[in-house]
PDB file of N, CA and C in Angstrom:
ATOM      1  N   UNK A   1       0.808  -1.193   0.000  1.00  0.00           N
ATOM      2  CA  UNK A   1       0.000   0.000   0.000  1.00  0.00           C
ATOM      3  C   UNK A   1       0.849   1.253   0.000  1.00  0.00           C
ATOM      4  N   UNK A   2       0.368   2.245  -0.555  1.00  0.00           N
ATOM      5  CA  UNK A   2       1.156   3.635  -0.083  1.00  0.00           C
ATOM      6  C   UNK A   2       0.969   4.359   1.373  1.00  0.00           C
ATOM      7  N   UNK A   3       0.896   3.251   1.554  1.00  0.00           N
ATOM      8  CA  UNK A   3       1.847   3.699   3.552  1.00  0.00           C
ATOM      9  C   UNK A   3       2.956   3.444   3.465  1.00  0.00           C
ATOM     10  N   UNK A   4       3.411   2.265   3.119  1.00  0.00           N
ATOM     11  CA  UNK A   4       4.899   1.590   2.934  1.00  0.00           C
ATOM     12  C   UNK A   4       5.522   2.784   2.268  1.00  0.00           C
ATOM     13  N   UNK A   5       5.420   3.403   1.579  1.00  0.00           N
ATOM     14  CA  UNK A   5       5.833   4.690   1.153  1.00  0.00           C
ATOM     15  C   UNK A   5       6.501   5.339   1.908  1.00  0.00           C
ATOM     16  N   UNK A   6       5.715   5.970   3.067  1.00  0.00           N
ATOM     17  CA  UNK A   6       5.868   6.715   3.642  1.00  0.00           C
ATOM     18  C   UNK A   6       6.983   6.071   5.284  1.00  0.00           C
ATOM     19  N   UNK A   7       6.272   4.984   5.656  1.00  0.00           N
ATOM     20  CA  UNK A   7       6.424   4.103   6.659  1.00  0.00           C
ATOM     21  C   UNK A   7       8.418   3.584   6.658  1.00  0.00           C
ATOM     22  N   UNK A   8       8.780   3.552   5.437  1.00  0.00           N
ATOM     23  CA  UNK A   8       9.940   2.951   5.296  1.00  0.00           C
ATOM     24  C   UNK A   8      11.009   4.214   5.635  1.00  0.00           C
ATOM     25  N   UNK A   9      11.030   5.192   5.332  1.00  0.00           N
ATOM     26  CA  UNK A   9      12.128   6.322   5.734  1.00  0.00           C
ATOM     27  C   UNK A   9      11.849   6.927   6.688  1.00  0.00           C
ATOM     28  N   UNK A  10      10.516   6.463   7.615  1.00  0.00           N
ATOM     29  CA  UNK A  10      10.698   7.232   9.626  1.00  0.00           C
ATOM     30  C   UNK A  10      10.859   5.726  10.103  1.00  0.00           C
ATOM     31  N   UNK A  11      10.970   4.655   9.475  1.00  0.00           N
ATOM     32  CA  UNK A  11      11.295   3.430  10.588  1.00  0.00           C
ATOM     33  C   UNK A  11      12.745   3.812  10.279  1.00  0.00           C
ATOM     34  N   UNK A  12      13.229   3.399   9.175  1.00  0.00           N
ATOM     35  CA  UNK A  12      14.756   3.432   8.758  1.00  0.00           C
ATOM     36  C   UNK A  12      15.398   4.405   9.688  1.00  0.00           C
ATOM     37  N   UNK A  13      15.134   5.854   9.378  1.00  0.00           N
ATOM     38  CA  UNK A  13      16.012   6.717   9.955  1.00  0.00           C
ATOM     39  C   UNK A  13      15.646   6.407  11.482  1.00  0.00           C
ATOM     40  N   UNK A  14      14.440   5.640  12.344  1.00  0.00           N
ATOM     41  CA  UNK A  14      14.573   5.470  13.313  1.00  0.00           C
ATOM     42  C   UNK A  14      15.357   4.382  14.019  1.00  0.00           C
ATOM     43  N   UNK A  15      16.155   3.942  12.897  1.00  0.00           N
ATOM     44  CA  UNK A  15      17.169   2.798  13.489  1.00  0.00           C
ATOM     45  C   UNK A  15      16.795   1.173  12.879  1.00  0.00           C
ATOM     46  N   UNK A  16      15.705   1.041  12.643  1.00  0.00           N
ATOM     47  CA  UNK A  16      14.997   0.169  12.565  1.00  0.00           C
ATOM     48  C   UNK A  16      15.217  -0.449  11.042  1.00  0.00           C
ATOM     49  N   UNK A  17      15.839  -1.972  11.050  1.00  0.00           N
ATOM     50  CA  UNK A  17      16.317  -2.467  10.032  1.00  0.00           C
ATOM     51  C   UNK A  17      14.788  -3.102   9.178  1.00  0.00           C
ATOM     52  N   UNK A  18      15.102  -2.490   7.645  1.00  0.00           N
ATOM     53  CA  UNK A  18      13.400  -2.741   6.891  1.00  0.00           C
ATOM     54  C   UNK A  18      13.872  -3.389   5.995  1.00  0.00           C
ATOM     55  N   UNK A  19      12.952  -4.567   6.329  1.00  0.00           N
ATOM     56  CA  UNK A  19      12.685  -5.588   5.251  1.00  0.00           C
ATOM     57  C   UNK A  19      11.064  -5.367   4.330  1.00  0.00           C
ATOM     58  N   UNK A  20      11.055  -5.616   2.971  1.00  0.00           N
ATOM     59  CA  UNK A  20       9.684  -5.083   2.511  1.00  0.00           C
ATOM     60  C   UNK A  20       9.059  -6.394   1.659  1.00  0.00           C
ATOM     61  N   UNK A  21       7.902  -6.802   1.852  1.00  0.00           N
ATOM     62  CA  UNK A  21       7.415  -7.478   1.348  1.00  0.00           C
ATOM     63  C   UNK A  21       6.330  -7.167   0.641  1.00  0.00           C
ATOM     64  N   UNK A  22       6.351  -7.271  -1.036  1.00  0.00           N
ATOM     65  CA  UNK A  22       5.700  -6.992  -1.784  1.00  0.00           C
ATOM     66  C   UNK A  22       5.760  -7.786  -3.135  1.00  0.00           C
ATOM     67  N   UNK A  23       4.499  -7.512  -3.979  1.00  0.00           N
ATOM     68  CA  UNK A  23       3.970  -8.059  -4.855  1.00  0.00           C
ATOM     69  C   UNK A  23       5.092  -7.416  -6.331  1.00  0.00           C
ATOM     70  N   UNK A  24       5.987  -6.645  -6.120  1.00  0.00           N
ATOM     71  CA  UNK A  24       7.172  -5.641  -7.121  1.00  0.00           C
ATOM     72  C   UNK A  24       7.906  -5.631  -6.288  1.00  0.00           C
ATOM     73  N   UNK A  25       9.433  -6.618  -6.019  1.00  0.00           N
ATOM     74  CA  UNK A  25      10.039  -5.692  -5.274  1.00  0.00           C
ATOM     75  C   UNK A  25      10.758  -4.963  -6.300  1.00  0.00           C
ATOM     76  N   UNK A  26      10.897  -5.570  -7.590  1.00  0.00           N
ATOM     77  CA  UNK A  26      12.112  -5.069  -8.732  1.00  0.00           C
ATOM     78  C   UNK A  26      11.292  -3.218  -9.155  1.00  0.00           C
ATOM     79  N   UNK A  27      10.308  -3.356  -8.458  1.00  0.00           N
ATOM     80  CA  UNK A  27       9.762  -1.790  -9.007  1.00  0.00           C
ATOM     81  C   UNK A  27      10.392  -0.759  -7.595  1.00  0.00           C
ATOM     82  N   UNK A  28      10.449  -1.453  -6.570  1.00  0.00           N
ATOM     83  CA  UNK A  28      11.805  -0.209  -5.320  1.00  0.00           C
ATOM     84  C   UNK A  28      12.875  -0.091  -5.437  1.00  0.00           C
ATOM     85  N   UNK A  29      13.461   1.102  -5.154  1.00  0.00           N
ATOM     86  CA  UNK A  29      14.279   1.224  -5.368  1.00  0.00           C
ATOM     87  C   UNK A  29      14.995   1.141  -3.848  1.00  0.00           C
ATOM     88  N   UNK A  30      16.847   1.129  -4.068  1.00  0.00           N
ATOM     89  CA  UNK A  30      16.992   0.665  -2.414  1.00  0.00           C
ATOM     90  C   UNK A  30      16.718   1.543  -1.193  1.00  0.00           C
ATOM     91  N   UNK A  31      16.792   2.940  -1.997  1.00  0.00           N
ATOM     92  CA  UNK A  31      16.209   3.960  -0.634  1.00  0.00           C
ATOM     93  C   UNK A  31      15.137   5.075  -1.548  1.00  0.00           C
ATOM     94  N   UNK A  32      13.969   4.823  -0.378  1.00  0.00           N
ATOM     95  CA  UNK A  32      12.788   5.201  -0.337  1.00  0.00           C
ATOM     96  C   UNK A  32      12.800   6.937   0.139  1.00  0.00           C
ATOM     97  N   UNK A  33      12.558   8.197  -0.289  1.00  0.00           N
ATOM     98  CA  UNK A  33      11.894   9.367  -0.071  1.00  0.00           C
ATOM     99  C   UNK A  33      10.744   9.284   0.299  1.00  0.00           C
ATOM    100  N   UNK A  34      10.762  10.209   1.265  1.00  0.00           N
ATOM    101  CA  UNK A  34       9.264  11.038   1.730  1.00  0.00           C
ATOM    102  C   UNK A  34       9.221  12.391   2.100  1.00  0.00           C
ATOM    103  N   UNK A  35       8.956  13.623   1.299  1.00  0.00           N
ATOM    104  CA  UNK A  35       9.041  14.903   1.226  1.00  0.00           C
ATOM    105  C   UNK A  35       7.705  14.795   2.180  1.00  0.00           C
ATOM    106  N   UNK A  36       8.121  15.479   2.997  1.00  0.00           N
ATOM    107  CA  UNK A  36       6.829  16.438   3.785  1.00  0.00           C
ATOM    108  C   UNK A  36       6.828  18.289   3.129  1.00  0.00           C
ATOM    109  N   UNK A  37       5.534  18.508   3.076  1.00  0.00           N
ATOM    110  CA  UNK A  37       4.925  19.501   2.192  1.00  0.00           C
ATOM    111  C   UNK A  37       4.471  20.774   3.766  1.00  0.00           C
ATOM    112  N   UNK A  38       4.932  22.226   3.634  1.00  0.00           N
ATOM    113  CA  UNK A  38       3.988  23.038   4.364  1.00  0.00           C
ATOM    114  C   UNK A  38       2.283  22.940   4.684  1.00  0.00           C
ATOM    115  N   UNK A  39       2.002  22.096   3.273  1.00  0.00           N
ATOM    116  CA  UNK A  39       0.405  22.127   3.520  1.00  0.00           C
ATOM    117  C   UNK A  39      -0.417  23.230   3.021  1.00  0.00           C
ATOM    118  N   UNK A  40       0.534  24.529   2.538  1.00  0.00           N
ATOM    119  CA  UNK A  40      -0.404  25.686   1.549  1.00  0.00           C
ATOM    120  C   UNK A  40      -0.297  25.527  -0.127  1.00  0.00           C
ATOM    121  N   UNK A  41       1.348  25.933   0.045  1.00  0.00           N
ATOM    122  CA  UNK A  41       2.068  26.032  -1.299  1.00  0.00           C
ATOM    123  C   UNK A  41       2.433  24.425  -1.751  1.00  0.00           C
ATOM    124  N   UNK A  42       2.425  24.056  -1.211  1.00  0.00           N
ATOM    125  CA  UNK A  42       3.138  22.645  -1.200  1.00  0.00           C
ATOM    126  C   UNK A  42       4.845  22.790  -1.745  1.00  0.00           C
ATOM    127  N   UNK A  43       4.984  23.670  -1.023  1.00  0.00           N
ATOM    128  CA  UNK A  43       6.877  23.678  -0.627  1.00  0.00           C
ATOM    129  C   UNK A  43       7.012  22.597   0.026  1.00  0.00           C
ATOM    130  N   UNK A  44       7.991  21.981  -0.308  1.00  0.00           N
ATOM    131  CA  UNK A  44       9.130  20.620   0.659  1.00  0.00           C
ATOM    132  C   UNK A  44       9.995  21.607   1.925  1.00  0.00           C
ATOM    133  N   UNK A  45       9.012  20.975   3.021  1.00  0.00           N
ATOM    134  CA  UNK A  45      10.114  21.914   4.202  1.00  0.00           C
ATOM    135  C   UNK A  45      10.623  20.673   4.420  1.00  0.00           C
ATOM    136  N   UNK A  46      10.961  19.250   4.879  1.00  0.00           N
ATOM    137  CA  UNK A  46      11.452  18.052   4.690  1.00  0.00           C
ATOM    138  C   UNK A  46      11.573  17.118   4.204  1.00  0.00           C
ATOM    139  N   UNK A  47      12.334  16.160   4.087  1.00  0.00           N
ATOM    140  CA  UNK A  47      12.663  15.084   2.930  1.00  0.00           C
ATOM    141  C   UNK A  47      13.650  14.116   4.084  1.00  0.00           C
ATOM    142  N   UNK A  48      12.637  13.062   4.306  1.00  0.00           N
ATOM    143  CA  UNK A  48      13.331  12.330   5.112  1.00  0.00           C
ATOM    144  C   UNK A  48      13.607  10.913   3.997  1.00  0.00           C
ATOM    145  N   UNK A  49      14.652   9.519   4.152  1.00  0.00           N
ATOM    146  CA  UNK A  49      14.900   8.708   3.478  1.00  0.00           C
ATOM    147  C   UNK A  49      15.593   7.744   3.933  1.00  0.00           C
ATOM    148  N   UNK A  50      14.478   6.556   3.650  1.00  0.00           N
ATOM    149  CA  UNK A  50      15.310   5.278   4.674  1.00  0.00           C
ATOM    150  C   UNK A  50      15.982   4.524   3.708  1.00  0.00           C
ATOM    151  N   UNK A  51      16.588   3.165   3.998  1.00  0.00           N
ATOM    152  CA  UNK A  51      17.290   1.940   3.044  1.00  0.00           C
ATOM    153  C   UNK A  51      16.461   1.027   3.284  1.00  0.00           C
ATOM    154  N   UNK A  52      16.080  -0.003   2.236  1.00  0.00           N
ATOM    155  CA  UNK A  52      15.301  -1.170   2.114  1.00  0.00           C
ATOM    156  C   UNK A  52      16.469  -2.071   2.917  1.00  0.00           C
ATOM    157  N   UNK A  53      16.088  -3.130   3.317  1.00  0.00           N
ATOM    158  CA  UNK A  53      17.542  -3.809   3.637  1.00  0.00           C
ATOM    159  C   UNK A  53      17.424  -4.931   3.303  1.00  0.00           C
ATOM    160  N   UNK A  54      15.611  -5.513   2.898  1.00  0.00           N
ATOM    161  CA  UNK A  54      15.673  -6.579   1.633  1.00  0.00           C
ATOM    162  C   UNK A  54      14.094  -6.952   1.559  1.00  0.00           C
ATOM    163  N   UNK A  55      14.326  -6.837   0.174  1.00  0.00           N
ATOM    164  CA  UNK A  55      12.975  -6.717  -0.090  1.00  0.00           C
ATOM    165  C   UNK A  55      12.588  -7.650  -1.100  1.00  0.00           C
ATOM    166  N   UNK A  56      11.295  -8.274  -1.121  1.00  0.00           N
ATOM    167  CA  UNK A  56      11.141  -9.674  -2.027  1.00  0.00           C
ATOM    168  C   UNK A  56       9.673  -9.972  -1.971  1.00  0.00           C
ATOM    169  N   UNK A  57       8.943 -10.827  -3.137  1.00  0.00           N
ATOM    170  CA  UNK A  57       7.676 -11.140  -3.236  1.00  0.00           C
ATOM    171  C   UNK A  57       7.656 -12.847  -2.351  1.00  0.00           C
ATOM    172  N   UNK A  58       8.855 -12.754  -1.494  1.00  0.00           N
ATOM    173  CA  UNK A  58       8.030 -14.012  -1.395  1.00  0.00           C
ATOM    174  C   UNK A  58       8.299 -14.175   0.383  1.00  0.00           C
ATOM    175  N   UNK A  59       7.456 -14.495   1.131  1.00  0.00           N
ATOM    176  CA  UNK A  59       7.784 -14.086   2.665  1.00  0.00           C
ATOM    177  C   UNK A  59       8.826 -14.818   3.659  1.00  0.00           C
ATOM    178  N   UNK A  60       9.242 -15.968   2.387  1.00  0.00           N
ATOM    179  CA  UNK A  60      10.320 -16.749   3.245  1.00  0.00           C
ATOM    180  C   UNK A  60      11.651 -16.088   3.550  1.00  0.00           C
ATOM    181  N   UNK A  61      11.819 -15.086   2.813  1.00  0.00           N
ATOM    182  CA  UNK A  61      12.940 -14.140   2.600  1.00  0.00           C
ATOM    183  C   UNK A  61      13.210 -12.817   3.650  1.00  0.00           C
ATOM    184  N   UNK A  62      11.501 -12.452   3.941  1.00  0.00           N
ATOM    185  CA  UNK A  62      11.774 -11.329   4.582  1.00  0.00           C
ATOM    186  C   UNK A  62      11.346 -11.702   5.845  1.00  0.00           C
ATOM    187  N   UNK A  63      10.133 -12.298   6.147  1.00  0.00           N
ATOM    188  CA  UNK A  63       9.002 -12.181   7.366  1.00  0.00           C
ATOM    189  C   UNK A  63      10.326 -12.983   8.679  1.00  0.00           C
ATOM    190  N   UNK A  64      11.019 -14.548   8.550  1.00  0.00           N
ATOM    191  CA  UNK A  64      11.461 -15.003   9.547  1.00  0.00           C
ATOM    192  C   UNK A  64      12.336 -13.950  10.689  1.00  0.00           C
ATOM    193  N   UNK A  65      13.004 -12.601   9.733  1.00  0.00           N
ATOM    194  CA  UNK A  65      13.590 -11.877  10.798  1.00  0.00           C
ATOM    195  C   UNK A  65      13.075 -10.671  11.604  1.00  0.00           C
ATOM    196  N   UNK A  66      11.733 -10.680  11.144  1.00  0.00           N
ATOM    197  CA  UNK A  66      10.627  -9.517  11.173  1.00  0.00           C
ATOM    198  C   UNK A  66      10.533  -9.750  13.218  1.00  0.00           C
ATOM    199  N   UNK A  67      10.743  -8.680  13.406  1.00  0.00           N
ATOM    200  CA  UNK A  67      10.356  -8.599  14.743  1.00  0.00           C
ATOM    201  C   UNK A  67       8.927  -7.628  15.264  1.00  0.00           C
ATOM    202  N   UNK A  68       8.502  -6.553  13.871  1.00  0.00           N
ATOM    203  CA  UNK A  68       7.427  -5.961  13.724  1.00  0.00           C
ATOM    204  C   UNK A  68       6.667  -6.356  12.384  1.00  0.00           C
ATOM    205  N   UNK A  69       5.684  -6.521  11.947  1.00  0.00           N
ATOM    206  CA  UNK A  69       4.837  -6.896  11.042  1.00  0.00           C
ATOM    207  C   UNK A  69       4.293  -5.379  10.520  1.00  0.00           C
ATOM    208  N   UNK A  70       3.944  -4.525   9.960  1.00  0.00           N
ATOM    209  CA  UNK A  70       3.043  -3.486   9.542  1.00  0.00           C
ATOM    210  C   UNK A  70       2.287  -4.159   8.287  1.00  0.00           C
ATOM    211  N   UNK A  71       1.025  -4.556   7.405  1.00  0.00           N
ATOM    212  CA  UNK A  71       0.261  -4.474   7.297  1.00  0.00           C
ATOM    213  C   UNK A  71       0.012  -3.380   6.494  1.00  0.00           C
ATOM    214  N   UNK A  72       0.107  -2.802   5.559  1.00  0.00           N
ATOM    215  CA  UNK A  72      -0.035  -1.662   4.312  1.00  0.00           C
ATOM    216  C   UNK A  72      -0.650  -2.100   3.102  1.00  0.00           C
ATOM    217  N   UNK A  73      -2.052  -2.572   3.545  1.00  0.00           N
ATOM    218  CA  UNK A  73      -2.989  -2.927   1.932  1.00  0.00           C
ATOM    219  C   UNK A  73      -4.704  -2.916   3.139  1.00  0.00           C
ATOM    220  N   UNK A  74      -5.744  -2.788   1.690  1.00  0.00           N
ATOM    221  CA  UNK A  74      -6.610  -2.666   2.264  1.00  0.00           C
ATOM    222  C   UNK A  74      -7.203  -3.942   3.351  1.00  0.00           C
ATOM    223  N   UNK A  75      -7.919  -3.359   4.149  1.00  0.00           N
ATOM    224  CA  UNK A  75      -8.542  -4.248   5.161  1.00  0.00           C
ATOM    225  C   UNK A  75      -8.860  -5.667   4.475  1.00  0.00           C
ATOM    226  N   UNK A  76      -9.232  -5.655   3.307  1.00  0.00           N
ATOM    227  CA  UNK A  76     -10.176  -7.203   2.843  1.00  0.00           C
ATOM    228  C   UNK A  76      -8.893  -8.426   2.882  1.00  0.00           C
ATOM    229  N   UNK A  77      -7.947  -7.731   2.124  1.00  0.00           N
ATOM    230  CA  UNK A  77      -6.863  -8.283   2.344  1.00  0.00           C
ATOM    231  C   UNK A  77      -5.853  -8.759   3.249  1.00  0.00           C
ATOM    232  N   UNK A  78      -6.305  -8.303   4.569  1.00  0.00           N
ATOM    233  CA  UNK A  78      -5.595  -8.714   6.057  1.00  0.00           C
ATOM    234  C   UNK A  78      -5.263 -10.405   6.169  1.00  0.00           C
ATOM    235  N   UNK A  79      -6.763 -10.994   5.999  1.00  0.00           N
ATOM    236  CA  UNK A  79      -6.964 -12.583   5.987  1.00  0.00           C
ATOM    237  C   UNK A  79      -5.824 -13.419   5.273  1.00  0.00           C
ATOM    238  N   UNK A  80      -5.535 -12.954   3.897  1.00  0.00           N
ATOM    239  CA  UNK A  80      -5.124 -13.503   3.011  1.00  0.00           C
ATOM    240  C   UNK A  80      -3.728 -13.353   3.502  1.00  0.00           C
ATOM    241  N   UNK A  81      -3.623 -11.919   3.780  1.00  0.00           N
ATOM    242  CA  UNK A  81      -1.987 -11.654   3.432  1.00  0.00           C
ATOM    243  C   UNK A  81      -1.812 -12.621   5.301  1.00  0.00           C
ATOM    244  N   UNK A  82      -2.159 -12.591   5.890  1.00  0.00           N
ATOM    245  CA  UNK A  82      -1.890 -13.407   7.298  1.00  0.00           C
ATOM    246  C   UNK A  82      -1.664 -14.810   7.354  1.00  0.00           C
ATOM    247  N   UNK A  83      -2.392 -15.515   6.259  1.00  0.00           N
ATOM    248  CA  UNK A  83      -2.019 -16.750   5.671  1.00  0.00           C
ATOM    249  C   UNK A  83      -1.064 -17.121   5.636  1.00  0.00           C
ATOM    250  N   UNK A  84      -0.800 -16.270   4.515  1.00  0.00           N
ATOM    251  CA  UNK A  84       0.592 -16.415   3.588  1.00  0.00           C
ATOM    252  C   UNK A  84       1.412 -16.480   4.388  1.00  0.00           C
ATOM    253  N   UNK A  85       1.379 -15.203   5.537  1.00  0.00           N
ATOM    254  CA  UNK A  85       2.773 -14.798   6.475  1.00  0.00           C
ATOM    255  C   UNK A  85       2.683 -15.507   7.527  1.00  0.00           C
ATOM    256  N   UNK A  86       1.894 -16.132   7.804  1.00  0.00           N
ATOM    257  CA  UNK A  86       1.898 -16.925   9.526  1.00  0.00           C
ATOM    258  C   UNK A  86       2.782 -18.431   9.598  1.00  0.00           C
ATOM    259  N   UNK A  87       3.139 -19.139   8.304  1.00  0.00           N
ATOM    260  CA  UNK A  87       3.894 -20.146   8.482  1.00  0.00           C
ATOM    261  C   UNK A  87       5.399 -19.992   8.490  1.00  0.00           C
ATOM    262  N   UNK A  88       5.924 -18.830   8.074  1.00  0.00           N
ATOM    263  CA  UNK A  88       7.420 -17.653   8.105  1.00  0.00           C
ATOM    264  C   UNK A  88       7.545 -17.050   8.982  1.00  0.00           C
ATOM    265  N   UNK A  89       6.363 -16.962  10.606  1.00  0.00           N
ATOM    266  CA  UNK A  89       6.644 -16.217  11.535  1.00  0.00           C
ATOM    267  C   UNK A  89       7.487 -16.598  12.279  1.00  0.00           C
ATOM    268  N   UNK A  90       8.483 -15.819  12.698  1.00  0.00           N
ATOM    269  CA  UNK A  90       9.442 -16.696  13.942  1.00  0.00           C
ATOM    270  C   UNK A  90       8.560 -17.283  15.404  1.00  0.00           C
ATOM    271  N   UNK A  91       8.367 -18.320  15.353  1.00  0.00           N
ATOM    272  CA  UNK A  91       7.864 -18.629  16.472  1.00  0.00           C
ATOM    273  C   UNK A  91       8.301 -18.626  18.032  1.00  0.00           C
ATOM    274  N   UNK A  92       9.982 -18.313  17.834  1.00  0.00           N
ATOM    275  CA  UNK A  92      11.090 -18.357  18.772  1.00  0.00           C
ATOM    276  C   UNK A  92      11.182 -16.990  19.296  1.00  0.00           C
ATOM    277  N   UNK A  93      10.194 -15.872  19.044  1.00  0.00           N
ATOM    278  CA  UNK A  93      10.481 -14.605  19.972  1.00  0.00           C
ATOM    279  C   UNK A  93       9.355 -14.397  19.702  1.00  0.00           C
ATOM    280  N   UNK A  94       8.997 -12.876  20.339  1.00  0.00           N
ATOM    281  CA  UNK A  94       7.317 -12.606  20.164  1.00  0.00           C
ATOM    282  C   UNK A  94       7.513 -11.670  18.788  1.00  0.00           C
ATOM    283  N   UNK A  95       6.585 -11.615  18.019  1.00  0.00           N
ATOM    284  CA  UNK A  95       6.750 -10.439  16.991  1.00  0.00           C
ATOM    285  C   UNK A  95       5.450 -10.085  17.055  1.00  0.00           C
ATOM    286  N   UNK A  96       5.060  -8.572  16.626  1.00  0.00           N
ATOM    287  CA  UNK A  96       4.189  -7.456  17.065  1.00  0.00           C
ATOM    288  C   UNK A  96       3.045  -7.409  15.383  1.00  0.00           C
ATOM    289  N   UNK A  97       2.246  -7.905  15.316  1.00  0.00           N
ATOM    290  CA  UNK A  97       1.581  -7.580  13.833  1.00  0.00           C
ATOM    291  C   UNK A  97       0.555  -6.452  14.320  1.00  0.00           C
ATOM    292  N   UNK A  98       1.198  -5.514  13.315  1.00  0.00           N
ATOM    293  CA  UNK A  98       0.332  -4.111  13.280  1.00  0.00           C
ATOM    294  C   UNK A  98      -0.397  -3.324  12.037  1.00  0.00           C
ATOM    295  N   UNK A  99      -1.267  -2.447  11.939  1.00  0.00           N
ATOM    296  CA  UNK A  99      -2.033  -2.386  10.882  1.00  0.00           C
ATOM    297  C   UNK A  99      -2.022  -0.621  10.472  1.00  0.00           C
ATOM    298  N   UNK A 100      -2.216  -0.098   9.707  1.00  0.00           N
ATOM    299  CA  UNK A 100      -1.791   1.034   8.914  1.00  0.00           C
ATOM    300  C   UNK A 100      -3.379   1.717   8.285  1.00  0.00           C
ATOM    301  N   UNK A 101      -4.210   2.623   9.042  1.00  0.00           N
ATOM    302  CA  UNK A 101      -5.161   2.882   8.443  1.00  0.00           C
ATOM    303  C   UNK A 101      -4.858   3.564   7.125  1.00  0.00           C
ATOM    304  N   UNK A 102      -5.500   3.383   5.784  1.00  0.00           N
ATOM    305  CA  UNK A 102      -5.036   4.094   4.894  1.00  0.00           C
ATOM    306  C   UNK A 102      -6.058   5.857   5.567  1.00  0.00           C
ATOM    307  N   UNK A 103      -7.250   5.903   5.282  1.00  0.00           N
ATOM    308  CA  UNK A 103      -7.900   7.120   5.943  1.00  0.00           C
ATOM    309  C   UNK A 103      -6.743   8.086   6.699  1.00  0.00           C
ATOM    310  N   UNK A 104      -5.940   7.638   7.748  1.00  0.00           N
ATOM    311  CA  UNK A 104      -5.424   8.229   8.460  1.00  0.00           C
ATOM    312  C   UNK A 104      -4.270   8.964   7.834  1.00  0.00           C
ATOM    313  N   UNK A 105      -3.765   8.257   7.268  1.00  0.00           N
ATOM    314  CA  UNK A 105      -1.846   7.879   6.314  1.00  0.00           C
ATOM    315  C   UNK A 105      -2.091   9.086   5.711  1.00  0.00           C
ATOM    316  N   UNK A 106      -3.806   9.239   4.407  1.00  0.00           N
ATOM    317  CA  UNK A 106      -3.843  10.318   3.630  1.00  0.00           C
ATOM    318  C   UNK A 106      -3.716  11.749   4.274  1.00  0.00           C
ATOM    319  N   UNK A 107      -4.074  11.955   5.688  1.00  0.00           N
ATOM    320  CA  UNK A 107      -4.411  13.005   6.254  1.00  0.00           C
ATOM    321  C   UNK A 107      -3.143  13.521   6.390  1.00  0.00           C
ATOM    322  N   UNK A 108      -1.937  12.836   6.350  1.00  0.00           N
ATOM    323  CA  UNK A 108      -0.722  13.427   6.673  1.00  0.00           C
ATOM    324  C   UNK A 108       0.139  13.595   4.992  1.00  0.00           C
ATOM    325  N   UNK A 109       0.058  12.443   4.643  1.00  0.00           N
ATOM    326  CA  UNK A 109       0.437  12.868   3.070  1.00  0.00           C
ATOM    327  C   UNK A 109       0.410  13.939   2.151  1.00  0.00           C
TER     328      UNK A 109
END
């Protein structure tokens, strides 16, 4: 979803090593922009930018070292995509699955 957009360069620059799981990874590039806008003119007063640190369509690759889950596609899709990802979860520590309202995401975009 276009949260992941946004989501990947304030985890990154917050320290936080990002793995991305998606349906393109060959369409990311390895570091992600996110210009924040004043909100009148739409001047860039910031431009923050994280690093992918590996990114792939398939969850055996990314999810086992995932210690946070985020969730960036619409609600219908939660079920499905939880499927997929629940047999790649590390079962050997706790990991945190969390969810990304799009409604909300736009209000700041």
């Amino acid at each position: 979803g276009n949260s992941a957009h946004v989501l990947v360069p304030f985890l990154a620059e917050a320290g936080h090593k990002v793995n991305l799981l998606t349906r393109r990874p060959h369409d990311w590039h390895d570091i992600v922009y996110c210009e924040i806008t004043d909100g009148v003119t739409d001047k860039v007063d910031t431009t923050h930018a994280g690093k992918i640190n590996k990114r792939s369509s398939d969850p055996i690759d990314v999810i086992p070292d995932a210690d946070i889950i985020i969730l960036c596609m619409p609600v219908h899709q939660y079920r499905p995509a939880l499927d997929r990802l629940g047999p790649h979860i590390n079962r050997d520590k706790e990991v945190f699955i969390g969810t990304v309202s799009q409604h909300c995401v736009s209000k700041y975009i």
